[in-house]
C-alpha atoms as a PDB file:
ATOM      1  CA  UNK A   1      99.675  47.083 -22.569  1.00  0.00           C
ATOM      2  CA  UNK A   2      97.309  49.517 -21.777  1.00  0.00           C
ATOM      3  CA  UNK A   3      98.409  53.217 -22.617  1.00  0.00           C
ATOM      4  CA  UNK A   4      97.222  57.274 -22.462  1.00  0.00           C
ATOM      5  CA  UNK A   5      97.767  59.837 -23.949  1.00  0.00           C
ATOM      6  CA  UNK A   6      98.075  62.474 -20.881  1.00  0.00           C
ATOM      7  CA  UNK A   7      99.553  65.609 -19.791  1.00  0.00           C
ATOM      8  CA  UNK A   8     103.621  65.375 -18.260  1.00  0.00           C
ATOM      9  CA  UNK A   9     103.581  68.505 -16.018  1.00  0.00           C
ATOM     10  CA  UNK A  10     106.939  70.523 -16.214  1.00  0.00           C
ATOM     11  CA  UNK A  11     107.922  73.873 -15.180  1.00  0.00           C
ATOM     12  CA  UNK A  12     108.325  75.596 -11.942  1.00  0.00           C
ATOM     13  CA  UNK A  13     105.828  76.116  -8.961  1.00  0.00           C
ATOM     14  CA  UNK A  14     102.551  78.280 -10.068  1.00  0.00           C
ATOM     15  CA  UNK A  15     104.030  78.613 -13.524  1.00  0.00           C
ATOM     16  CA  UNK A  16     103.580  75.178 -15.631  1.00  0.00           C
ATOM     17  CA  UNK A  17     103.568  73.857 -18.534  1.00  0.00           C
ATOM     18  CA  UNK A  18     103.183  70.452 -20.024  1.00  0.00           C
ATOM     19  CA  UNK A  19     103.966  67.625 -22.298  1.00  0.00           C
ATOM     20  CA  UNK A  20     101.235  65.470 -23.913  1.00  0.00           C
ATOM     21  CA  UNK A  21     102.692  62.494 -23.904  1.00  0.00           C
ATOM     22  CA  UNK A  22     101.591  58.753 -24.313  1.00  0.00           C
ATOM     23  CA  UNK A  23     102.297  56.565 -21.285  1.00  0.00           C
ATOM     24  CA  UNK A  24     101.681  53.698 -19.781  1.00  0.00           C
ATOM     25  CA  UNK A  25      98.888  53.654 -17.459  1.00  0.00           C
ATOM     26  CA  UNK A  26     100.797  52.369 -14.671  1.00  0.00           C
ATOM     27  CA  UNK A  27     103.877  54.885 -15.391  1.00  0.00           C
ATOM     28  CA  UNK A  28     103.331  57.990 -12.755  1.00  0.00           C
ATOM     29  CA  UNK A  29     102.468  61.065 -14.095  1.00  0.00           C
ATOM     30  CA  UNK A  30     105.557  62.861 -14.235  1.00  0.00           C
ATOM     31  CA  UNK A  31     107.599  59.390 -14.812  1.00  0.00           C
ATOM     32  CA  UNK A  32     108.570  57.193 -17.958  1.00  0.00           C
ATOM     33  CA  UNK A  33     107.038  57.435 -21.356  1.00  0.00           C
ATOM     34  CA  UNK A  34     106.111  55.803 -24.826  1.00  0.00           C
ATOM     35  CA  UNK A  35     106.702  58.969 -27.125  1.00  0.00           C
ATOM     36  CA  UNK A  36     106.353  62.699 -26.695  1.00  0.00           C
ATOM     37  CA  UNK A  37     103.506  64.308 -29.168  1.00  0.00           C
ATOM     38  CA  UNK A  38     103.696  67.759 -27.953  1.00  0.00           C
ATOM     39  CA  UNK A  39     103.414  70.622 -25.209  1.00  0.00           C
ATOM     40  CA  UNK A  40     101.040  72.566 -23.584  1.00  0.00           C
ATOM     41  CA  UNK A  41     101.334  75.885 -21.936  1.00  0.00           C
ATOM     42  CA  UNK A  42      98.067  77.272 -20.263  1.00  0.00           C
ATOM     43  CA  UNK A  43      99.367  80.719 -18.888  1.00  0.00           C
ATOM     44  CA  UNK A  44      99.715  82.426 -22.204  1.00  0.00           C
ATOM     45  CA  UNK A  45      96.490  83.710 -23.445  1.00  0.00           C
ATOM     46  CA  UNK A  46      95.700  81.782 -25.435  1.00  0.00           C
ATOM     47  CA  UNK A  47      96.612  78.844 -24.324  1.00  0.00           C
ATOM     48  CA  UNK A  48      99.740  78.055 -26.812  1.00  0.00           C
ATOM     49  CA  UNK A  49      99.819  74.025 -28.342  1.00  0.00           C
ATOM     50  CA  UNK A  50     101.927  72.549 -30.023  1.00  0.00           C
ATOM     51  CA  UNK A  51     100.904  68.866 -31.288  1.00  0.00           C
ATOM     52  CA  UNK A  52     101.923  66.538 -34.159  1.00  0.00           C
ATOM     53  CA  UNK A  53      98.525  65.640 -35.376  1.00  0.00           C
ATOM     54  CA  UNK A  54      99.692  62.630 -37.372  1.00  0.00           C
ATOM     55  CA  UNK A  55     101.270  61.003 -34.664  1.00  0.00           C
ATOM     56  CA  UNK A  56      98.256  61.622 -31.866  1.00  0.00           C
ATOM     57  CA  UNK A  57      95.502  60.382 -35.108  1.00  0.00           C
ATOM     58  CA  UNK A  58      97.996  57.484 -34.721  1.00  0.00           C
ATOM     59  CA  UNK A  59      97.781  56.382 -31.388  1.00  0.00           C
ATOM     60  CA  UNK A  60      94.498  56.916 -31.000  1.00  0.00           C
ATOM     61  CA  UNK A  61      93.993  54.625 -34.151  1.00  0.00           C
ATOM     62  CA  UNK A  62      95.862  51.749 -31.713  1.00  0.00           C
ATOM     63  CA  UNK A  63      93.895  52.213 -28.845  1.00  0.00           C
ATOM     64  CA  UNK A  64      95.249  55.274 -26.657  1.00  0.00           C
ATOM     65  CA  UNK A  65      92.647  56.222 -24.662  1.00  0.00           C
ATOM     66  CA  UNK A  66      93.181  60.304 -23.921  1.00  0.00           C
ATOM     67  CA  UNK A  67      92.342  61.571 -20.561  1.00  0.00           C
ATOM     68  CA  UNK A  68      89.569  64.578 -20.425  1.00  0.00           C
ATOM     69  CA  UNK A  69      92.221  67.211 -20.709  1.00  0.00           C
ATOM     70  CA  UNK A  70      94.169  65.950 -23.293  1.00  0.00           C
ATOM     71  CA  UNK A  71      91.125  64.895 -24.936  1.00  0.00           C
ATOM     72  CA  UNK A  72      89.561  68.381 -24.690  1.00  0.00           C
ATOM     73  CA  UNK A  73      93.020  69.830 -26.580  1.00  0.00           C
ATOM     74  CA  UNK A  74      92.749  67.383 -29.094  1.00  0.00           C
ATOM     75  CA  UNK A  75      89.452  68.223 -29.803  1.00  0.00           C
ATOM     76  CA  UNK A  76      90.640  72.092 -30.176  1.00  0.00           C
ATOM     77  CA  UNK A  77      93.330  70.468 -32.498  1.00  0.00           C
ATOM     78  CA  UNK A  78      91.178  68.735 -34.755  1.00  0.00           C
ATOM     79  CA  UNK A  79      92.760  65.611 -33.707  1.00  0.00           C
ATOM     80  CA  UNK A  80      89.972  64.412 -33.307  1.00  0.00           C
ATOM     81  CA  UNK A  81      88.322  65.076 -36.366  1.00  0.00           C
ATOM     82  CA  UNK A  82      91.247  63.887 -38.295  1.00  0.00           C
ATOM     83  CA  UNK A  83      90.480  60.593 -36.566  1.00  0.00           C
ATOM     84  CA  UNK A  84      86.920  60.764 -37.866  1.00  0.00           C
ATOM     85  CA  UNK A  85      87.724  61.590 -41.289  1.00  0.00           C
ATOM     86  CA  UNK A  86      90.206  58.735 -41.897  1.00  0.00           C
ATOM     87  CA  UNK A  87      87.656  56.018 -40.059  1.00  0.00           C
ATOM     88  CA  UNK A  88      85.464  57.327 -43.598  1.00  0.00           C
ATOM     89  CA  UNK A  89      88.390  56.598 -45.769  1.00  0.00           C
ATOM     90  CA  UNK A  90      88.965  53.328 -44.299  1.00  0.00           C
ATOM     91  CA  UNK A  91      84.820  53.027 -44.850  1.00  0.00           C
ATOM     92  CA  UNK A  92      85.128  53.882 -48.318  1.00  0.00           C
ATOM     93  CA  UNK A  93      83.194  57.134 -48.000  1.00  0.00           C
ATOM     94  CA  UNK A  94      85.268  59.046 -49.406  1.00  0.00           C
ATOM     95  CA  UNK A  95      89.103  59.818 -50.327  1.00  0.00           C
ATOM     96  CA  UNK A  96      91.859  60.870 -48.848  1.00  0.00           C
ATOM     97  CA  UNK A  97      92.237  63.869 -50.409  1.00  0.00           C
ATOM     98  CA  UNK A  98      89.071  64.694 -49.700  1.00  0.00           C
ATOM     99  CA  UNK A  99      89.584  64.219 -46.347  1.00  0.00           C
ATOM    100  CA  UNK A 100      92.911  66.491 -46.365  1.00  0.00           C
ATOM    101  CA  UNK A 101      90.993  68.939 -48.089  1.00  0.00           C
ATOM    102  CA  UNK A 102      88.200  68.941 -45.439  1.00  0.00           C
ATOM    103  CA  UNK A 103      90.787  68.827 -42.760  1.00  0.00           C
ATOM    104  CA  UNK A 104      92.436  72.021 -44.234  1.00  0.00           C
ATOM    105  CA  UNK A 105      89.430  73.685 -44.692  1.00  0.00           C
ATOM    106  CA  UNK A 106      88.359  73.257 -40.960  1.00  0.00           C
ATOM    107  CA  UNK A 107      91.884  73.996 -39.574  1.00  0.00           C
ATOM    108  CA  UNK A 108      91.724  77.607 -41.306  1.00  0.00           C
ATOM    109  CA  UNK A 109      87.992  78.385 -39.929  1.00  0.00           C
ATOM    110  CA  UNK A 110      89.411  77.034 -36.552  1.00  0.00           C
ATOM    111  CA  UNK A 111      92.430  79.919 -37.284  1.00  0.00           C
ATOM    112  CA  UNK A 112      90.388  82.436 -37.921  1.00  0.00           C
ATOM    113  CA  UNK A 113      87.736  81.725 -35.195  1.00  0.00           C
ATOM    114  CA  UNK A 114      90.452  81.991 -32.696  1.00  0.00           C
ATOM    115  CA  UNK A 115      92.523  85.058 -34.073  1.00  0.00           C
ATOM    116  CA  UNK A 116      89.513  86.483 -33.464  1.00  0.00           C
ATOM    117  CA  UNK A 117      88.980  85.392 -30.220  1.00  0.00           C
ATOM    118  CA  UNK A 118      91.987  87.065 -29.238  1.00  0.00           C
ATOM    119  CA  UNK A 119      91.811  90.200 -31.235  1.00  0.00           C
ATOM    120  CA  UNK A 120      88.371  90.201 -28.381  1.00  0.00           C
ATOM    121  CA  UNK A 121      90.028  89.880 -25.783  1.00  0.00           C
ATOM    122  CA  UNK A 122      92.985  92.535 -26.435  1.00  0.00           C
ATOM    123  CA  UNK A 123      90.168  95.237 -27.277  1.00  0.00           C
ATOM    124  CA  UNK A 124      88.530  94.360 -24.085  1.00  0.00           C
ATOM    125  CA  UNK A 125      91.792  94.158 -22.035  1.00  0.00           C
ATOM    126  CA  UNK A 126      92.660  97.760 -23.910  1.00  0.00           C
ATOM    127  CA  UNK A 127      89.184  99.366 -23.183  1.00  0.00           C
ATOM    128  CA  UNK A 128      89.606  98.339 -19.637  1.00  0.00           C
ATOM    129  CA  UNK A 129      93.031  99.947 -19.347  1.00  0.00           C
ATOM    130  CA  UNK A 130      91.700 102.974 -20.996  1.00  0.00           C
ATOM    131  CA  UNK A 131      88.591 103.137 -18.442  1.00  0.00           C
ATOM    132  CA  UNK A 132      91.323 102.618 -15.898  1.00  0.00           C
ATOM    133  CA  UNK A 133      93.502 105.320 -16.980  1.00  0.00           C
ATOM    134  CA  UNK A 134      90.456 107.830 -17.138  1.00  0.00           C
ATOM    135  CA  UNK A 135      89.172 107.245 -13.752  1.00  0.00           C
ATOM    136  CA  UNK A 136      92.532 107.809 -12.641  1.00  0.00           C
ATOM    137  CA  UNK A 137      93.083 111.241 -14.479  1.00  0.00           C
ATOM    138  CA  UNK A 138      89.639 112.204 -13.693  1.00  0.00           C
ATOM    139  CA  UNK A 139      89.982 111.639 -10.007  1.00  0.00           C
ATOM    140  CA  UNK A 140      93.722 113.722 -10.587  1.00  0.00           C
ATOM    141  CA  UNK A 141      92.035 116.302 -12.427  1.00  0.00           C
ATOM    142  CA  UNK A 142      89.295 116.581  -9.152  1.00  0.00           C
ATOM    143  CA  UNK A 143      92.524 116.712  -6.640  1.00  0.00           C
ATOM    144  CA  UNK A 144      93.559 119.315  -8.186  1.00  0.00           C
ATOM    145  CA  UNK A 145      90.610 121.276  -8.787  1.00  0.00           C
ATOM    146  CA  UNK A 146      90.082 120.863  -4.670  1.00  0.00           C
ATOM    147  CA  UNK A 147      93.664 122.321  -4.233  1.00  0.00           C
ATOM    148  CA  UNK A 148      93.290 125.496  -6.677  1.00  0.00           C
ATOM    149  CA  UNK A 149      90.270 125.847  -4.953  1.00  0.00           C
ATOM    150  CA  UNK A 150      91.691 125.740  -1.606  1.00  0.00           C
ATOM    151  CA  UNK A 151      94.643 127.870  -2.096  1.00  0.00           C
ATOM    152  CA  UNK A 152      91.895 130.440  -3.996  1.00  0.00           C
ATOM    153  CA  UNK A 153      90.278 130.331  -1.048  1.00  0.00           C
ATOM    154  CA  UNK A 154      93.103 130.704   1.248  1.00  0.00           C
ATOM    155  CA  UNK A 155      94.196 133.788  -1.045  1.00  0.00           C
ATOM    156  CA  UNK A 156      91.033 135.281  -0.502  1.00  0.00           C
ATOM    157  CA  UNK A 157      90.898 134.722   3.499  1.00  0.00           C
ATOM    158  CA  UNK A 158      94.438 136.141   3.811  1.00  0.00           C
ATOM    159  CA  UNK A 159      93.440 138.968   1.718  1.00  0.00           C
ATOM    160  CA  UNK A 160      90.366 139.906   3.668  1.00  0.00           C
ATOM    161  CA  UNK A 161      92.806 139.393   6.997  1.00  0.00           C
ATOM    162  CA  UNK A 162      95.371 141.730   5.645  1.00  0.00           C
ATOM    163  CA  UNK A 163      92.226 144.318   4.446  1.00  0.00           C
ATOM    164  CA  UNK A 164      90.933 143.763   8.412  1.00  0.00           C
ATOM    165  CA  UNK A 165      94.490 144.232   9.760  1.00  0.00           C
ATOM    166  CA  UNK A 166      94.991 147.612   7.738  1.00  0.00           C
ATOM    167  CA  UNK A 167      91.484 148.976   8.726  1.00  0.00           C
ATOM    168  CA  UNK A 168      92.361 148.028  12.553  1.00  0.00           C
ATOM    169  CA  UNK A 169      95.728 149.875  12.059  1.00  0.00           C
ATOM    170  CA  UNK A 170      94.251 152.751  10.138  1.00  0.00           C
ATOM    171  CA  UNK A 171      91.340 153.228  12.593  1.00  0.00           C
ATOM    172  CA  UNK A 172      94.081 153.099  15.576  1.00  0.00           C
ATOM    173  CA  UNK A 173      96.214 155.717  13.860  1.00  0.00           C
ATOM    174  CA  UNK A 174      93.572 158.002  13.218  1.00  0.00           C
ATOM    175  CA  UNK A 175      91.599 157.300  16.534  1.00  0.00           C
ATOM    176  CA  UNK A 176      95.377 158.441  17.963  1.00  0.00           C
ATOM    177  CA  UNK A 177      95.599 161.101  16.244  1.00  0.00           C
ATOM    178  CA  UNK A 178      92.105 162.204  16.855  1.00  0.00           C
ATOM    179  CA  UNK A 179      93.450 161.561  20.356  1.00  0.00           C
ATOM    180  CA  UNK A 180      95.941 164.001  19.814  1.00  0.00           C
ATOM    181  CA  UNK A 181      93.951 166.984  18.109  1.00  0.00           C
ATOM    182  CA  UNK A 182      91.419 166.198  21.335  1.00  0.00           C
ATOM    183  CA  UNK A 183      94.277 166.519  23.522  1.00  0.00           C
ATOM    184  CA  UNK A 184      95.719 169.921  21.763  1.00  0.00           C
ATOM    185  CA  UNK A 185      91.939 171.412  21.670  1.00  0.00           C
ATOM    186  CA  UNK A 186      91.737 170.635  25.589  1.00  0.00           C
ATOM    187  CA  UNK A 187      95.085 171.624  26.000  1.00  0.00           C
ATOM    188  CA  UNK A 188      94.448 174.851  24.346  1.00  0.00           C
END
């Protein structure tokens, strides 16, 4: 019997997540399985799997053929290199706790590697917020600026109408009562 190792998509719609599972190759995707060696959920950043590496180094060693997904994550896994470590035992290359250690020893690089990775992309996620957040206070801080300076200017017209309005009304007053002392002299 031909079998895969694949992906068993669950979840709902635009949000999934999956199980790697090993199938039979005429079982459809979603359908009846061999054994369940883990999960796979893409919309976390990163990506968050969870695989028993003993079990997948096990299958492949019978003949499970992954497909290019799957066979991608177990390549991130060091599934794959697990695999290639024990073919050198069985060669006689070297031990088997050599292999562990070398195993180990990759699988804490790989750690790091990717804690770093996503200390990256936080800071970059961050400094884009905080270019985000100072555009939008800077564009605030012009509004504003625009309506002090519009209300200044405002001020500033209504005092130069009130000024006008008193000189019109003072010039009317006395022109009236020039009016008046012309109209007492004539009188007179």
């Amino acid at each position: 019997m031909a079998t895969k190792i694949r992906l068993q998509r669950h979840g709902r719609k635009k949000a999934p997540f999956y199980h790697i599972v090993v199938a039979d190759v005429r079982a459809p995707r979603d359908g009846k399985f061999i054994e369940r060696l883990g999960s796979y959920n893409p919309t976390t950043v990163p990506a968050q799997i969870i695989i028993d590496v003993d079990k997948a180094v096990d299958w492949l060693q019978k003949g499970a053929q992954p497909t290019t997904t799957v066979n991608a994550i177990l390549r991130y896994k060091g599934v794959l290199y697990k695999k290639h470590l024990l073919r050198g035992v069985a060669k006689g290359a070297f031990t088997t706790e050599v292999a562990d250690q070398k195993f180990d020893e990759w699988v804490k690089s790989h750690e790091t590697a990717v804690i770093d990775k996503v200390k990256a992309i936080e800071a970059s996620a961050a400094a884009t917020k905080a270019a985000e957040v100072a555009r939008i206070n800077a564009k605030r801080l012009e509004e504003a600026s625009k309506k002090a300076a519009a209300e200044r200017e405002a001020e500033a017209a209504a005092t130069v109408e009130t000024a006008t309005e008193e000189a019109a009304v003072e010039e009317t007053t006395s022109e009236a009562a020039n009016d008046a002392t012309t109209e007492e002299t004539t009188n007179e």
